[in-house]
C-alpha atoms as a PDB file:
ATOM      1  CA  UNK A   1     -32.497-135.938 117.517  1.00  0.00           C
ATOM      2  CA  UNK A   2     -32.308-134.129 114.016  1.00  0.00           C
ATOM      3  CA  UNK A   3     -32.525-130.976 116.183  1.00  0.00           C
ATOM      4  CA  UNK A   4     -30.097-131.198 119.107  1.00  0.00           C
ATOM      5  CA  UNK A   5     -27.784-131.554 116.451  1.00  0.00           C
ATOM      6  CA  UNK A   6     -28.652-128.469 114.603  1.00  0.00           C
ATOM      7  CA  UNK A   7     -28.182-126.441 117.875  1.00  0.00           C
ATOM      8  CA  UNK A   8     -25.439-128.491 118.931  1.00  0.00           C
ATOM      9  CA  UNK A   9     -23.126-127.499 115.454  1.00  0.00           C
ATOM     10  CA  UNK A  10     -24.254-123.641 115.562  1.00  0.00           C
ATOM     11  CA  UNK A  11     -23.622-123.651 119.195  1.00  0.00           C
ATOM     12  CA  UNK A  12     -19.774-125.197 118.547  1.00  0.00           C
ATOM     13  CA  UNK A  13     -19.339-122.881 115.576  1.00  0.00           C
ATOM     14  CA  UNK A  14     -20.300-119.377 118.109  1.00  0.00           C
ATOM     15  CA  UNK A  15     -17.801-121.007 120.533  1.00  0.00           C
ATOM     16  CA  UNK A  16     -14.864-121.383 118.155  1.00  0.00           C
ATOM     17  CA  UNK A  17     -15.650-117.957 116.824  1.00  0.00           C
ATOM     18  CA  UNK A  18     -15.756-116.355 120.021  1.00  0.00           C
ATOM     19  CA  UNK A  19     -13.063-117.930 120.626  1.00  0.00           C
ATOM     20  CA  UNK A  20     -10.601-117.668 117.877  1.00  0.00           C
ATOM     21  CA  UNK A  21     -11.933-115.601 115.314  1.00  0.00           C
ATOM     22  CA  UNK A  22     -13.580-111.918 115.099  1.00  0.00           C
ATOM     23  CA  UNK A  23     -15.130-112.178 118.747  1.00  0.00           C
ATOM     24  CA  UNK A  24     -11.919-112.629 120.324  1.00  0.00           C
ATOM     25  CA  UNK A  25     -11.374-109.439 121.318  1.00  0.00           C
ATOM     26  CA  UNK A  26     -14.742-109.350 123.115  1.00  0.00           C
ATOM     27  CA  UNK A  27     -13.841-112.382 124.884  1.00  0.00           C
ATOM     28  CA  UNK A  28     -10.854-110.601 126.803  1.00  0.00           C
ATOM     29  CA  UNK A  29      -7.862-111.581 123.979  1.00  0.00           C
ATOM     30  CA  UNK A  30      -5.240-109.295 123.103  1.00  0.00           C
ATOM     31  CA  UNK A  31      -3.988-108.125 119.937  1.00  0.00           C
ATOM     32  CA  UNK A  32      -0.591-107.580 118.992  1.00  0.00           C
ATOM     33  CA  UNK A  33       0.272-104.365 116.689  1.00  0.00           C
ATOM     34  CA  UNK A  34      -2.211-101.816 117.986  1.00  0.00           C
ATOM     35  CA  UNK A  35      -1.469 -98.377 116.985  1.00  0.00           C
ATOM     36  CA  UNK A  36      -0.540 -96.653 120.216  1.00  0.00           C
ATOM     37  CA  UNK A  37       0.454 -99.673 122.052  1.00  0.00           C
ATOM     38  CA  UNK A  38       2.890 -98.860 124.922  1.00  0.00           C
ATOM     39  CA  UNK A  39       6.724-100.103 123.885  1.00  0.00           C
ATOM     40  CA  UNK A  40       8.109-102.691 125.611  1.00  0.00           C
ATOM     41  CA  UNK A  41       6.102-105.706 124.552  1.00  0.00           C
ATOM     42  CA  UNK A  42       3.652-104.989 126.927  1.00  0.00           C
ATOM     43  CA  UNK A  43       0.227-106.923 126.041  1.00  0.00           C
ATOM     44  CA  UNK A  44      -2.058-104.543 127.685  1.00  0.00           C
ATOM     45  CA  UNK A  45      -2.813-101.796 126.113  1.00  0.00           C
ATOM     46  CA  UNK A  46      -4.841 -99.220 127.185  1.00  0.00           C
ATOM     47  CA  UNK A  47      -6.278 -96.238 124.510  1.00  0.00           C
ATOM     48  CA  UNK A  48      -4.386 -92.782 124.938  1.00  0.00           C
ATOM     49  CA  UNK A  49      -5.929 -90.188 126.782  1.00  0.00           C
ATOM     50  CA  UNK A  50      -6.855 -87.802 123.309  1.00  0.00           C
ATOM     51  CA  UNK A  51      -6.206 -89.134 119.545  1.00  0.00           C
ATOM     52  CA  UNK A  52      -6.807 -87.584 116.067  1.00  0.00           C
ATOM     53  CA  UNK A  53     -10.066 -87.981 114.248  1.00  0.00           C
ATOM     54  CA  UNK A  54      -8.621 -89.550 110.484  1.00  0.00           C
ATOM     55  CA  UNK A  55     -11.488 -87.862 108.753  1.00  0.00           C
ATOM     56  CA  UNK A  56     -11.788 -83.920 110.287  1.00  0.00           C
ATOM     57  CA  UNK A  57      -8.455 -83.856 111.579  1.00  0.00           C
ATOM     58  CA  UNK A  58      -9.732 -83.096 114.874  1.00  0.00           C
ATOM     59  CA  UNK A  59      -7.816 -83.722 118.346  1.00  0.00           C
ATOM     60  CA  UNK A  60     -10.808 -85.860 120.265  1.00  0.00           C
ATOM     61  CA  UNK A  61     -10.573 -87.699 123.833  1.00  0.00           C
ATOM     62  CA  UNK A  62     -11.124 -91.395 123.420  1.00  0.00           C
ATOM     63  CA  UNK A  63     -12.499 -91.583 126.401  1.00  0.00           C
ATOM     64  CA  UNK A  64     -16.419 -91.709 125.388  1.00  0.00           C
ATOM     65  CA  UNK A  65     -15.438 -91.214 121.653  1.00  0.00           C
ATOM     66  CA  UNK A  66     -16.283 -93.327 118.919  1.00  0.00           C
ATOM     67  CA  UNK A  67     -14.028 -95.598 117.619  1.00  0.00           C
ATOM     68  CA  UNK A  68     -13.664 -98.111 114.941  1.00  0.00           C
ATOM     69  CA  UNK A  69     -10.717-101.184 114.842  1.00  0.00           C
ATOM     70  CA  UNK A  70      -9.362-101.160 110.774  1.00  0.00           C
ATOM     71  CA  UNK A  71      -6.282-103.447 110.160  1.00  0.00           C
ATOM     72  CA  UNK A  72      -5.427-104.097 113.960  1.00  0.00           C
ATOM     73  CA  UNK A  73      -5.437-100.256 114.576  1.00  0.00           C
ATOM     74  CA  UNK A  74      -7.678 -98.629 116.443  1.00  0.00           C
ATOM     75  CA  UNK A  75      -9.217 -95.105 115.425  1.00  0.00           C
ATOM     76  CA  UNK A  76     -11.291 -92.421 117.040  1.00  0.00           C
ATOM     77  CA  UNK A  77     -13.835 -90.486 115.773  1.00  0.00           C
ATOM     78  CA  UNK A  78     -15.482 -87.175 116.575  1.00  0.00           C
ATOM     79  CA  UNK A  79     -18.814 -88.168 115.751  1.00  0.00           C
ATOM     80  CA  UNK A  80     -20.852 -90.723 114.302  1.00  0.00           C
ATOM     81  CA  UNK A  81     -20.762 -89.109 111.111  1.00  0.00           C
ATOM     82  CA  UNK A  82     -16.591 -88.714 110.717  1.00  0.00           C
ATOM     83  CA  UNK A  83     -17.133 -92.741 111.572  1.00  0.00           C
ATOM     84  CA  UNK A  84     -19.636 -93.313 109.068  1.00  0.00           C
ATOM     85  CA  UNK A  85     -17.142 -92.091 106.722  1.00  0.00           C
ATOM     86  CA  UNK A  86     -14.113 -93.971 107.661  1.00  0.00           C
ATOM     87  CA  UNK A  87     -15.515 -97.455 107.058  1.00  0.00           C
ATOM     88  CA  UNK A  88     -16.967 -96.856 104.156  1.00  0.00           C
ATOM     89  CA  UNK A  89     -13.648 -95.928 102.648  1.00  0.00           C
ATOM     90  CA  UNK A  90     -10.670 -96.504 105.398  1.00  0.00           C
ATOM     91  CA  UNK A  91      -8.168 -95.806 102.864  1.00  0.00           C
ATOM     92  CA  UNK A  92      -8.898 -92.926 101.677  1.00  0.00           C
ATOM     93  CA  UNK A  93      -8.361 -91.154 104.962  1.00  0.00           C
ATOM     94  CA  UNK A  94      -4.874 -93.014 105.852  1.00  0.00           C
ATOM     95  CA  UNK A  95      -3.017 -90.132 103.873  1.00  0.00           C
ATOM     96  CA  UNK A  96      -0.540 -89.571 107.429  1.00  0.00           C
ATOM     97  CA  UNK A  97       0.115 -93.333 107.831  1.00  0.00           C
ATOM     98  CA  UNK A  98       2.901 -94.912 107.316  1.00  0.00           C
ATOM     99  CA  UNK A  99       3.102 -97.188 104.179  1.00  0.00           C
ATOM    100  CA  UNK A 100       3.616-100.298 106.272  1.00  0.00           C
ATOM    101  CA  UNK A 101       0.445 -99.772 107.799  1.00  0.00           C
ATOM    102  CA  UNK A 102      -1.459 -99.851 104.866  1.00  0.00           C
ATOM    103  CA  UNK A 103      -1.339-103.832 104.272  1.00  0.00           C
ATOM    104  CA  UNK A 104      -4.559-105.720 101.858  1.00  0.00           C
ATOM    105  CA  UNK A 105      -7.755-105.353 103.222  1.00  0.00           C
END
């Protein structure tokens, strides 16, 4: 009985989570305040066709690029590498962003 339980608690907890907290987004939940979110109010939001890489300054096309979500903003990246780079030390790189935009960690 001891057991079901057990499962029973961690299987709540994954729901909630998935739910409400950081697997939200996978479960189909939008996010207000995304950089590059169409005005207008408009919920969906869909990634622009090119966007620059915070770390090389490149132009890259999001489409296959890899990205990275930092305070509600998403980010594209060049390479794995320029990625890498950019979570170990967001704020460094947010030089070009508005102050308002860089809120606590």
């Amino acid at each position: 009985m001891g057991t079901i339980g057990y499962l029973l608690f961690w299987a709540v907890m994954f729901f909630v989570m998935m739910r409400f907290g950081c697997g939200a987004h996978v479960m189909g939940h939008h996010h207000h305040g995304h950089r590059n979110a169409p005005p207008g109010g408009n919920d969906e939001w869909t990634p622009p066709a090119q966007d620059r890489d915070p770390v090389c300054r490149k132009i890259v096309p999001t489409a296959g690029a890899k990205s990275s979500i930092w305070e509600g903003h998403a980010y594209y990246f060049c390479s794995e590498d320029c990625r890498t780079k950019f979570e170990a030390a967001p704020r460094t790189y947010m030089g070009n962003v508005p102050v308002a935009h860089q809120g606590a960690a």
